[in-house]
PDB file of N, CA and C in Angstrom:
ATOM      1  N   UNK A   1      88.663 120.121 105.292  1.00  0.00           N
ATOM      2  CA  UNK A   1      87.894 118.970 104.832  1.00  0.00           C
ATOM      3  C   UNK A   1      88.512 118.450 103.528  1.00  0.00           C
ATOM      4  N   UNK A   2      88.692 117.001 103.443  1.00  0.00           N
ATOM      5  CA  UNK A   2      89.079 116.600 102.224  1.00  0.00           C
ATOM      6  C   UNK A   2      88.021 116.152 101.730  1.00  0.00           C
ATOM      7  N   UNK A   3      88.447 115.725 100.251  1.00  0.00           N
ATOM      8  CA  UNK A   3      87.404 116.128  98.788  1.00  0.00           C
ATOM      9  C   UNK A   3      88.143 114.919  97.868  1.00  0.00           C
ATOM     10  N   UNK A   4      87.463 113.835  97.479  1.00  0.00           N
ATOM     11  CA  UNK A   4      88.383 112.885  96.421  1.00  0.00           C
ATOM     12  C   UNK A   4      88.053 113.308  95.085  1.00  0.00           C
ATOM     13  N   UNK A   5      89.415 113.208  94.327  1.00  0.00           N
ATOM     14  CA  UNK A   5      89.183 113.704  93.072  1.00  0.00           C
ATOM     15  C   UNK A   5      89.550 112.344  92.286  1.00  0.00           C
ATOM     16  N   UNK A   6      88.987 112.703  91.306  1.00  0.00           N
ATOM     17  CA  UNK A   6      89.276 111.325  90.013  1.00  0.00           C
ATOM     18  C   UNK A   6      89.743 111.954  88.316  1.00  0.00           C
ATOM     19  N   UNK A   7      90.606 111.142  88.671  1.00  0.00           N
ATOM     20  CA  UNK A   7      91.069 111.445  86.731  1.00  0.00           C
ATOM     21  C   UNK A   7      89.985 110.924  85.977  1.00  0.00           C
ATOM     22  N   UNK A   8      90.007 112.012  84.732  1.00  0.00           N
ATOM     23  CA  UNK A   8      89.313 111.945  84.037  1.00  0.00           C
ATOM     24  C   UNK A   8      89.537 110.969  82.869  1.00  0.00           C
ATOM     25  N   UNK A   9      90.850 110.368  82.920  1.00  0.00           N
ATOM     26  CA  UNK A   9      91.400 109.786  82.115  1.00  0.00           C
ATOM     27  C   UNK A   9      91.820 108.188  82.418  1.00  0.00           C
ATOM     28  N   UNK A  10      92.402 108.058  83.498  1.00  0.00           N
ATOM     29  CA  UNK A  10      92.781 106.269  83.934  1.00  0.00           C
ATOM     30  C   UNK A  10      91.581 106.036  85.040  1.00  0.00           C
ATOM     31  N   UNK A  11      90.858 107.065  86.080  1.00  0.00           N
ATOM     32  CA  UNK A  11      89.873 106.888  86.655  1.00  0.00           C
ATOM     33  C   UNK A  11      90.461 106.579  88.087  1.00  0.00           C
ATOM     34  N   UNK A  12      92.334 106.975  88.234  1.00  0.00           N
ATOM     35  CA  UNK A  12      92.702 106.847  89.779  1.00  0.00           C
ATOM     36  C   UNK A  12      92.028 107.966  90.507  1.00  0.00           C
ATOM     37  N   UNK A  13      91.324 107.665  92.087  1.00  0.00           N
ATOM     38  CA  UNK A  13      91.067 108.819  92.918  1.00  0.00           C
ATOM     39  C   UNK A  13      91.755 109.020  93.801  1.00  0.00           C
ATOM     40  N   UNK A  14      92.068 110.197  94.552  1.00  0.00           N
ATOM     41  CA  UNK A  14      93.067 110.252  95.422  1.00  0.00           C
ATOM     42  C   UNK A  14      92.154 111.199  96.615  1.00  0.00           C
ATOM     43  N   UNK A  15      92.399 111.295  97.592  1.00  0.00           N
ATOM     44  CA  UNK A  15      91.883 112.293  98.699  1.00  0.00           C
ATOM     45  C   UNK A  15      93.007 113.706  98.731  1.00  0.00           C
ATOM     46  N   UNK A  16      92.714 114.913  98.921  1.00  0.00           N
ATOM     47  CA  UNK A  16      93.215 115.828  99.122  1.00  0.00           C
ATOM     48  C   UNK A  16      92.174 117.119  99.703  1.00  0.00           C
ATOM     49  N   UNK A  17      93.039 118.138 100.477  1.00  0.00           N
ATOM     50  CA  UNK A  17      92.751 119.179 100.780  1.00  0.00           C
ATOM     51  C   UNK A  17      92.135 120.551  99.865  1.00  0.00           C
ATOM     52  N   UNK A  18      93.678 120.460  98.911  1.00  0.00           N
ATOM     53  CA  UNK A  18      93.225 121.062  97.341  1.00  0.00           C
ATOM     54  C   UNK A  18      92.999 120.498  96.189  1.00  0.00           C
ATOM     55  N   UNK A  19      92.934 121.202  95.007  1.00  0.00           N
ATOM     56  CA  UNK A  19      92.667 120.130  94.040  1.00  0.00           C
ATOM     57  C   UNK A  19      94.260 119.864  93.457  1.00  0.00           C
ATOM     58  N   UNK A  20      94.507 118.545  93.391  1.00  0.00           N
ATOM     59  CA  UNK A  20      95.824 118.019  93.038  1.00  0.00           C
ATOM     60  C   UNK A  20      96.364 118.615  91.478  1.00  0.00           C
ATOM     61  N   UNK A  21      95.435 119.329  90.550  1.00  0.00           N
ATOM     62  CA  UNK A  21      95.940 119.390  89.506  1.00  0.00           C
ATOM     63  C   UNK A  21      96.250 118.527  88.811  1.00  0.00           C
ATOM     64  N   UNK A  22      96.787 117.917  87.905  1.00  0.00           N
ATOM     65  CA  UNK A  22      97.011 116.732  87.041  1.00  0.00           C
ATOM     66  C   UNK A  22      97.341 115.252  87.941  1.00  0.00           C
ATOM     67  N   UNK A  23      96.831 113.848  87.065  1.00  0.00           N
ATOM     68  CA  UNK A  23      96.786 112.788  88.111  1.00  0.00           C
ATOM     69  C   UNK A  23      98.476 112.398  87.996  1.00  0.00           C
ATOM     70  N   UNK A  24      98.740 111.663  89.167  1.00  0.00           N
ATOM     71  CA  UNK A  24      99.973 111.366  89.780  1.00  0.00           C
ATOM     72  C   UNK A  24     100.499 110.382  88.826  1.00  0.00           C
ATOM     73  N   UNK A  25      99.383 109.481  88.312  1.00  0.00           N
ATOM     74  CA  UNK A  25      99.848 108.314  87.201  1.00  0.00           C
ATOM     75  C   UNK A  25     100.060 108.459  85.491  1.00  0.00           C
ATOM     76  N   UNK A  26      98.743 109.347  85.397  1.00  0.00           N
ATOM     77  CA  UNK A  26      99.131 109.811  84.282  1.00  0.00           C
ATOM     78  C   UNK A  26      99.016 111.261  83.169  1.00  0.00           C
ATOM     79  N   UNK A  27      98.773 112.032  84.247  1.00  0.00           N
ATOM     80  CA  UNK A  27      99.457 113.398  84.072  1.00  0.00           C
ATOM     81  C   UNK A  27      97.880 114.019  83.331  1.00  0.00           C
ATOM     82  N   UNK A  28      96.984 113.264  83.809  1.00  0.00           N
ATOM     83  CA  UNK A  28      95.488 114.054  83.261  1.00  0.00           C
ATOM     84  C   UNK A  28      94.613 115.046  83.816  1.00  0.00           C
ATOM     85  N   UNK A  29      93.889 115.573  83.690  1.00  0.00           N
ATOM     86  CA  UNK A  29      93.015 116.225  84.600  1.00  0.00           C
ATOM     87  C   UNK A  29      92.316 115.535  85.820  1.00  0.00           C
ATOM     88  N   UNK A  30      92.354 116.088  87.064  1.00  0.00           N
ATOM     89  CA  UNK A  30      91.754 115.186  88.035  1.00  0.00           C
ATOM     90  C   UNK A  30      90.105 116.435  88.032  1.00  0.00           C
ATOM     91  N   UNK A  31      89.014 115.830  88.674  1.00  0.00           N
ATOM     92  CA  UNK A  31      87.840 116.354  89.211  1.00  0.00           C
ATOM     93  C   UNK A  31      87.452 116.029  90.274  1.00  0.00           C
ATOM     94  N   UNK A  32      86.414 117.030  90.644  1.00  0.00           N
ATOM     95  CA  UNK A  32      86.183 116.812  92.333  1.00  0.00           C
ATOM     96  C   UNK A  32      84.693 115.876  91.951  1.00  0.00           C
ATOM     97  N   UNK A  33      85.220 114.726  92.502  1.00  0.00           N
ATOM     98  CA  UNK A  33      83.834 113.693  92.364  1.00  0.00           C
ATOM     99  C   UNK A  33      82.378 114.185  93.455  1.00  0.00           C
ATOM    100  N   UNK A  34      82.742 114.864  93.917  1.00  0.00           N
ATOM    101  CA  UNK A  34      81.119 115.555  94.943  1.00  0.00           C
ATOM    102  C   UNK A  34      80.563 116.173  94.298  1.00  0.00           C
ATOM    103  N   UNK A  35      81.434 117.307  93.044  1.00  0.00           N
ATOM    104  CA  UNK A  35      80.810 118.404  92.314  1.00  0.00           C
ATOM    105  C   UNK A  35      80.072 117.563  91.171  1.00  0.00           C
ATOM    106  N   UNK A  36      78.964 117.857  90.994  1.00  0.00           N
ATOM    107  CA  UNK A  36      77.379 116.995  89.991  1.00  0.00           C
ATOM    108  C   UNK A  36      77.913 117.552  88.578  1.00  0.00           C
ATOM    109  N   UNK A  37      78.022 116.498  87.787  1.00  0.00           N
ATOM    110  CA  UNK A  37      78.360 117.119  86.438  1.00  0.00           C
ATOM    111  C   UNK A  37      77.296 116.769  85.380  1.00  0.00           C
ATOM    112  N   UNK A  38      76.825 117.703  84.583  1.00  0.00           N
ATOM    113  CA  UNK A  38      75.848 117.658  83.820  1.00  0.00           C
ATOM    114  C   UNK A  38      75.855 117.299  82.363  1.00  0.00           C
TER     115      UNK A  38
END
């Protein structure tokens, strides 16, 4: 099942299997946008 993640930083999301680790554009933390953040 894929899972879109979003940088925390420019706000690109991408779809993946795992978590991509840093974003493709600009090298930030990505998050899993399903997981509820408090």
């Amino acid at each position: 099942m894929t899972a879109t993640y979003e940088c925390e930083n420019c706000g690109k999301r991408v779809s993946a299997l795992q978590h991509p680790g840093e974003c493709p554009d600009c090298d930030s933390e990505m998050r899993n946008v399903s997981v509820p953040r408090e």
